[in-house]
PDB file of N, CA and C in Angstrom:
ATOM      1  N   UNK A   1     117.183 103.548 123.378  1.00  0.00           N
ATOM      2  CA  UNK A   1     117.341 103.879 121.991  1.00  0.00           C
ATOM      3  C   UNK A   1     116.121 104.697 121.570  1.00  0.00           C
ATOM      4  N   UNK A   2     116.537 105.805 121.154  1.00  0.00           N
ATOM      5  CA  UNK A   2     115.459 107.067 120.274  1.00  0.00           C
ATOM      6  C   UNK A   2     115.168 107.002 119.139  1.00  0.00           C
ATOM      7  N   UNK A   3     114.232 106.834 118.628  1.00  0.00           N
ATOM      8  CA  UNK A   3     114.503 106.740 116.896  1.00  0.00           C
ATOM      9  C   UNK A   3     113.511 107.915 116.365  1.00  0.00           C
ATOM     10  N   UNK A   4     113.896 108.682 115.107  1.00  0.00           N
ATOM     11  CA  UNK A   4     113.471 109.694 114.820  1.00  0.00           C
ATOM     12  C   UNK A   4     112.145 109.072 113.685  1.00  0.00           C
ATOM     13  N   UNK A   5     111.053 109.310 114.043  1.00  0.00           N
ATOM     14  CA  UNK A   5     110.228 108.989 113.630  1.00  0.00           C
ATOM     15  C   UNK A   5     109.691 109.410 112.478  1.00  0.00           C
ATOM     16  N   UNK A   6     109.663 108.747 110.857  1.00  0.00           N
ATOM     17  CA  UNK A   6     108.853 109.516 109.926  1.00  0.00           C
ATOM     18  C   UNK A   6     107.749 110.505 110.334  1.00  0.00           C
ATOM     19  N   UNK A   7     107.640 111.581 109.097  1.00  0.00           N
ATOM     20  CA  UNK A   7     106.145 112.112 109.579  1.00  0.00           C
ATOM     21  C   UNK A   7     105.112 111.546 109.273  1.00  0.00           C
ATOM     22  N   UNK A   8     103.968 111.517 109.524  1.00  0.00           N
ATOM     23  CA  UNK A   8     102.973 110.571 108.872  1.00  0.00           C
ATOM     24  C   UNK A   8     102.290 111.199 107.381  1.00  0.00           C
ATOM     25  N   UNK A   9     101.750 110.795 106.547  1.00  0.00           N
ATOM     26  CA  UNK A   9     101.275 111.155 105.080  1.00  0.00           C
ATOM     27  C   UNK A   9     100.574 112.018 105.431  1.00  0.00           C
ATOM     28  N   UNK A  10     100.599 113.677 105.024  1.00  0.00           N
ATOM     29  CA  UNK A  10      99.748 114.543 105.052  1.00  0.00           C
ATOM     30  C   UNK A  10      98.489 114.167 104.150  1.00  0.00           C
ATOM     31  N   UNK A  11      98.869 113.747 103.202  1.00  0.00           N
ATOM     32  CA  UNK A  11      97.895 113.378 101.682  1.00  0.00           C
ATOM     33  C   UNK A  11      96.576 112.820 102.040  1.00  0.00           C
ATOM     34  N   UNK A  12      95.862 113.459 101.605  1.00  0.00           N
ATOM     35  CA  UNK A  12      94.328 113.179 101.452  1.00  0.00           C
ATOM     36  C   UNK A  12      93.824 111.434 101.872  1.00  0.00           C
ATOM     37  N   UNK A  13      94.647 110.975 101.080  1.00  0.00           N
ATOM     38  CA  UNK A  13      94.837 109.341 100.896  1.00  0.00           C
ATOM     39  C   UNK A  13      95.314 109.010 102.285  1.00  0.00           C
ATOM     40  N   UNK A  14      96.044 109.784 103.343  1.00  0.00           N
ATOM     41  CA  UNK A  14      96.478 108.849 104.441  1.00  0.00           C
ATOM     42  C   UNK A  14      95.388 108.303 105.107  1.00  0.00           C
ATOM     43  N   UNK A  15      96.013 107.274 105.806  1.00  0.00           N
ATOM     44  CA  UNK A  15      94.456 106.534 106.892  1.00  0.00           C
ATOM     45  C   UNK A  15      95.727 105.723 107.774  1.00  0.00           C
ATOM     46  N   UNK A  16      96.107 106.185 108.232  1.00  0.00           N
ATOM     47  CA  UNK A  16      97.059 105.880 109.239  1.00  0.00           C
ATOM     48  C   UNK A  16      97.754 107.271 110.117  1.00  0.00           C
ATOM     49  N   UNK A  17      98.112 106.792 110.827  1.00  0.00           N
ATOM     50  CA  UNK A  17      98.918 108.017 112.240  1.00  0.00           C
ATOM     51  C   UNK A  17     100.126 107.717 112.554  1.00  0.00           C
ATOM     52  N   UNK A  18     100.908 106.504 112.332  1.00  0.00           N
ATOM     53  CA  UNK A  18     101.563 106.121 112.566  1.00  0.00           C
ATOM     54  C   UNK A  18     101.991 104.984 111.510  1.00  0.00           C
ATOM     55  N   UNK A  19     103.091 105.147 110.707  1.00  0.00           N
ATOM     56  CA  UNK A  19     103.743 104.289 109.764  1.00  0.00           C
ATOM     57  C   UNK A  19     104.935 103.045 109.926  1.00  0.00           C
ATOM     58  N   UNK A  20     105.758 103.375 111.066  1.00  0.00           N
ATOM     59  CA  UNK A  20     106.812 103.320 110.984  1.00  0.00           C
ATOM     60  C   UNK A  20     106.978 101.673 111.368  1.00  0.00           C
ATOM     61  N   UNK A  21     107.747 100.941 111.561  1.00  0.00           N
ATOM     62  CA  UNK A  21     107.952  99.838 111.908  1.00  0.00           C
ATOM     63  C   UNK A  21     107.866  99.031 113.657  1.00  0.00           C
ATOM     64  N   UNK A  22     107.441  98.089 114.178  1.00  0.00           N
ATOM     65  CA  UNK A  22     107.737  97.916 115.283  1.00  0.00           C
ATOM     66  C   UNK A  22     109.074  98.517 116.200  1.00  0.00           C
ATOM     67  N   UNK A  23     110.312  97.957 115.735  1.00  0.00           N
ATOM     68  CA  UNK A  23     111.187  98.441 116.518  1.00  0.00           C
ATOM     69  C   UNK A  23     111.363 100.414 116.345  1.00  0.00           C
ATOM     70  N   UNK A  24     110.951 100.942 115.343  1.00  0.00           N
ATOM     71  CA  UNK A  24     110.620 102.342 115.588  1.00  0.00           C
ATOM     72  C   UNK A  24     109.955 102.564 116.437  1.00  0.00           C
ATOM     73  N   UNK A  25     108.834 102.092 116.580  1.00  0.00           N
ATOM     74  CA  UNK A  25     107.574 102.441 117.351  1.00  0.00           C
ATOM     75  C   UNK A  25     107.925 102.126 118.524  1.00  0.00           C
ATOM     76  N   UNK A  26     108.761 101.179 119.325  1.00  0.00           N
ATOM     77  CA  UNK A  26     109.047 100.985 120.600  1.00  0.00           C
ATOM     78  C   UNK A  26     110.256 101.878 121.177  1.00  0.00           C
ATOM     79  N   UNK A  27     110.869 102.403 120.013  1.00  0.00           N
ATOM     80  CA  UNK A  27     112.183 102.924 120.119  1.00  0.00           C
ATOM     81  C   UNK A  27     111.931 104.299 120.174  1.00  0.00           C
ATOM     82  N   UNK A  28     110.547 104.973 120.091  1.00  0.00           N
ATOM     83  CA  UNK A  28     110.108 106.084 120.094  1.00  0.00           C
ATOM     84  C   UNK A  28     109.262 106.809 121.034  1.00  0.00           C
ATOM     85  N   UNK A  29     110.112 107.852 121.662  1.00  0.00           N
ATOM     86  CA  UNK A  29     109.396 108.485 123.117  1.00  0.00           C
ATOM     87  C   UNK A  29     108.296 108.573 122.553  1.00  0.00           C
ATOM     88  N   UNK A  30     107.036 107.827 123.865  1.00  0.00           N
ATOM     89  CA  UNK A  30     105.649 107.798 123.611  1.00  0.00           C
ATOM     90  C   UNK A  30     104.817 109.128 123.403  1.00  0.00           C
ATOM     91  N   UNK A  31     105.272 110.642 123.602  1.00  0.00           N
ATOM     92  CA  UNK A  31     105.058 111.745 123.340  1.00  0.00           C
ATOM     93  C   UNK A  31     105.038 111.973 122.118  1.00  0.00           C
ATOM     94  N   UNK A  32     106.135 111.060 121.445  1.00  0.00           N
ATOM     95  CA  UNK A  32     105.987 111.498 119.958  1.00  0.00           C
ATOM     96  C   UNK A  32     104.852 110.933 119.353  1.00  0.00           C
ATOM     97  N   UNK A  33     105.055 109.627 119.546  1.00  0.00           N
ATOM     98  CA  UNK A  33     103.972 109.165 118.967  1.00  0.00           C
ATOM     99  C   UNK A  33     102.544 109.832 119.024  1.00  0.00           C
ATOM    100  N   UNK A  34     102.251 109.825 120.116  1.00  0.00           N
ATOM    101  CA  UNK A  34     101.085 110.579 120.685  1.00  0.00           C
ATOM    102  C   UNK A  34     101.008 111.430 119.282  1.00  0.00           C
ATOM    103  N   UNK A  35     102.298 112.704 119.461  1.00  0.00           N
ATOM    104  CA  UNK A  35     101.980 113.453 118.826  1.00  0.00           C
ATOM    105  C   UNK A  35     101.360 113.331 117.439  1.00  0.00           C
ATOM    106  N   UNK A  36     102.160 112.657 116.937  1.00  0.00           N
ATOM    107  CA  UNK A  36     101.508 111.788 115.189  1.00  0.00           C
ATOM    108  C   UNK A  36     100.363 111.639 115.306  1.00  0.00           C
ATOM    109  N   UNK A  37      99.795 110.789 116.110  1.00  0.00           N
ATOM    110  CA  UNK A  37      98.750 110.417 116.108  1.00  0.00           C
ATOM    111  C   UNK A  37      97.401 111.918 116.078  1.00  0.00           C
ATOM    112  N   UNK A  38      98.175 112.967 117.074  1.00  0.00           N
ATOM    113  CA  UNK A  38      97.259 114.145 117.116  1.00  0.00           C
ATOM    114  C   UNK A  38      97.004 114.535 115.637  1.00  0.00           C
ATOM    115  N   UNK A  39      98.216 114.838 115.129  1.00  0.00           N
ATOM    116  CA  UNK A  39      98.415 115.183 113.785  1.00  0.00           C
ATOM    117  C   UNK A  39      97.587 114.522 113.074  1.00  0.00           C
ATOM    118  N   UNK A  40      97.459 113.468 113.211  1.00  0.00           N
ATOM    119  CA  UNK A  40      96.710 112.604 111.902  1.00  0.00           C
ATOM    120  C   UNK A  40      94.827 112.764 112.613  1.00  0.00           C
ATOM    121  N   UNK A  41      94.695 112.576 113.946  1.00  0.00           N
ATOM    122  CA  UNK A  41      93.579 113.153 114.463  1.00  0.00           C
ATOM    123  C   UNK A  41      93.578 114.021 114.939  1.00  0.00           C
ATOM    124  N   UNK A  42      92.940 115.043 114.517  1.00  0.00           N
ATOM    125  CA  UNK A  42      93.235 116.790 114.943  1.00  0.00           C
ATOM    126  C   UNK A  42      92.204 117.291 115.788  1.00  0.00           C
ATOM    127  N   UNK A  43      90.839 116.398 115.787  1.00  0.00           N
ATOM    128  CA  UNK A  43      89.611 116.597 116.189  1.00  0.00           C
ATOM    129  C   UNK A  43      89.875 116.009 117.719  1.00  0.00           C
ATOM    130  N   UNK A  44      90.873 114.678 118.079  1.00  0.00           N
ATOM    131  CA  UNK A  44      90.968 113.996 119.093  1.00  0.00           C
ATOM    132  C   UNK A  44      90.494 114.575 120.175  1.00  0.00           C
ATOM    133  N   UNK A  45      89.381 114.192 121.142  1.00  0.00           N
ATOM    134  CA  UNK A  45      89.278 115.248 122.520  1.00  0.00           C
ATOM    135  C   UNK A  45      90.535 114.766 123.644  1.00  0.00           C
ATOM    136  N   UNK A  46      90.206 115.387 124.896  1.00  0.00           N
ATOM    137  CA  UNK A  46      90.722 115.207 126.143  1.00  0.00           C
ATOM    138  C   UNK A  46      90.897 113.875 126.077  1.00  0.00           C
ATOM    139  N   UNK A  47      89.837 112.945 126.373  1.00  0.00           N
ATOM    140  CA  UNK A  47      89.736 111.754 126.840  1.00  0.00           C
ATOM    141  C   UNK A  47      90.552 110.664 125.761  1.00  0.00           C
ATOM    142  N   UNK A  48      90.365 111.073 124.693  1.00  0.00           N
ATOM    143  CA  UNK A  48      91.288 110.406 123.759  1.00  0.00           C
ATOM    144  C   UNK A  48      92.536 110.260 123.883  1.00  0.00           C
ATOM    145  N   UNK A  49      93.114 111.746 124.068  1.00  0.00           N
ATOM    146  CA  UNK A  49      94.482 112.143 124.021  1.00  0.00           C
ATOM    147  C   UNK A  49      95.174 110.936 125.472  1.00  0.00           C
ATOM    148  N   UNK A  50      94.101 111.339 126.880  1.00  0.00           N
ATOM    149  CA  UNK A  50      94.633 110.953 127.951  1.00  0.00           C
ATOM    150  C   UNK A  50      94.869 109.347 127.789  1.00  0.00           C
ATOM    151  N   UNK A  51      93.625 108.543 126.875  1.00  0.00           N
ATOM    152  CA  UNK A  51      93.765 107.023 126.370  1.00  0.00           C
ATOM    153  C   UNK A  51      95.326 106.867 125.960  1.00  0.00           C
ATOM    154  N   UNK A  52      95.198 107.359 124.885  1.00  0.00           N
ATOM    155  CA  UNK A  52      96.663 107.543 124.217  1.00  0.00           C
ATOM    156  C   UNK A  52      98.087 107.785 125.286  1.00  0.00           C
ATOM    157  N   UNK A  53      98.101 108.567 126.372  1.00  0.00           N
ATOM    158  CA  UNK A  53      98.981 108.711 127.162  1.00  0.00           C
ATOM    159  C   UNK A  53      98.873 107.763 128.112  1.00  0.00           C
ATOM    160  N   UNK A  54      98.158 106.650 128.124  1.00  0.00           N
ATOM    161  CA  UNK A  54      98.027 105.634 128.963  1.00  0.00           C
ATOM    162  C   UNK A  54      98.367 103.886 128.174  1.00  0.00           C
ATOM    163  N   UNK A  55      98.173 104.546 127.057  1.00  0.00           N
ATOM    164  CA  UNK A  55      97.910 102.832 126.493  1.00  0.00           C
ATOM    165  C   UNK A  55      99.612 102.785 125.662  1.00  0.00           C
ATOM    166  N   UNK A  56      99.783 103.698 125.214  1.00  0.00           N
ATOM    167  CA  UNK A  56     101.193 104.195 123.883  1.00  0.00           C
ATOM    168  C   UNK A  56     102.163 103.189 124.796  1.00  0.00           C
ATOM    169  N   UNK A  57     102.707 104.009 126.378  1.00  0.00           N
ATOM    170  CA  UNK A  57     104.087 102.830 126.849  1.00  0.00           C
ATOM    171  C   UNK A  57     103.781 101.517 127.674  1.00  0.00           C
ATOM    172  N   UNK A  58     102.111 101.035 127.478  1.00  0.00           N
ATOM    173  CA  UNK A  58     101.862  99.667 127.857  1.00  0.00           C
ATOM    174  C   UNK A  58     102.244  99.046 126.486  1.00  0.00           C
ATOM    175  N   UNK A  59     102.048  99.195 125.205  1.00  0.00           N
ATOM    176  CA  UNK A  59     102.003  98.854 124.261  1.00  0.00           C
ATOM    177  C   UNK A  59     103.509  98.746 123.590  1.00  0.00           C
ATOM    178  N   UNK A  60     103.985  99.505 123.796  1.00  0.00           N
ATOM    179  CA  UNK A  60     105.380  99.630 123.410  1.00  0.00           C
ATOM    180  C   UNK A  60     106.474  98.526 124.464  1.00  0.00           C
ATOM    181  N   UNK A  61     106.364  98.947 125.731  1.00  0.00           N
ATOM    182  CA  UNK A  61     106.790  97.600 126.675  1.00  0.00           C
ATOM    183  C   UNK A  61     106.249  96.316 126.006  1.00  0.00           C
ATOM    184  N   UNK A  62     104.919  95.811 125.467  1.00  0.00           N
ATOM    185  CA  UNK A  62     104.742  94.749 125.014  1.00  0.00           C
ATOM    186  C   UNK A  62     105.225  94.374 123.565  1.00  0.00           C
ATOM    187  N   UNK A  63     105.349  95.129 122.999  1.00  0.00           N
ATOM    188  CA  UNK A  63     106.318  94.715 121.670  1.00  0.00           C
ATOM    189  C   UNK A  63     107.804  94.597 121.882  1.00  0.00           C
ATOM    190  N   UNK A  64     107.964  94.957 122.553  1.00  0.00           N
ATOM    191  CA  UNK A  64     109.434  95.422 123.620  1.00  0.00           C
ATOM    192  C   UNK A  64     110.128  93.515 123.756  1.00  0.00           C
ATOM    193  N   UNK A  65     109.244  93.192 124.603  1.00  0.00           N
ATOM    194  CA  UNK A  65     108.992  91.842 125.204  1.00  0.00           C
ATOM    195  C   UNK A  65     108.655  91.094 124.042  1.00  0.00           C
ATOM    196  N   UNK A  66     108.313  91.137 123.149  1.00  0.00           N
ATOM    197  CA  UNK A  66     107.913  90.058 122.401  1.00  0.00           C
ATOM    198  C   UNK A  66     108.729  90.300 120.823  1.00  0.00           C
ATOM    199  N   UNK A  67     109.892  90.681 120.847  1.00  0.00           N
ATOM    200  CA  UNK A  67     110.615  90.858 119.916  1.00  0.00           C
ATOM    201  C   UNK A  67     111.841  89.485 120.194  1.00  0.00           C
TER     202      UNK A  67
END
């Protein structure tokens, strides 16, 4: 299951990268997410990004499991 993911708050006020609910967030190719997350950190380096492409579908399998 794919789920189309809000965009995250452009607004000055955001402080988040990611809004959406658990079963969104598991239900959502980990690329996307990623991507949000770039979006909301724009500065992110290499090593960040690669964290993020490592930790996003351990994390998602574990909400996965514990639903």
């Amino acid at each position: 299951m794919t789920h189309s993911a809000p965009l995250p708050d452009k607004s000055a006020e955001a402080t988040y990268g990611w809004q959406p609910d658990l079963p969104t967030f598991y239900g959502t190719q980990p690329r996307v997410v990623r991507v949000r997350l770039e979006e909301f950190i724009r500065d992110a380096g290499t090593e960040q990004i690669r964290a993020w492409d490592a930790s996003i579908p351990w994390l998602q399998r574990e909400c996965r499991r514990r639903r």
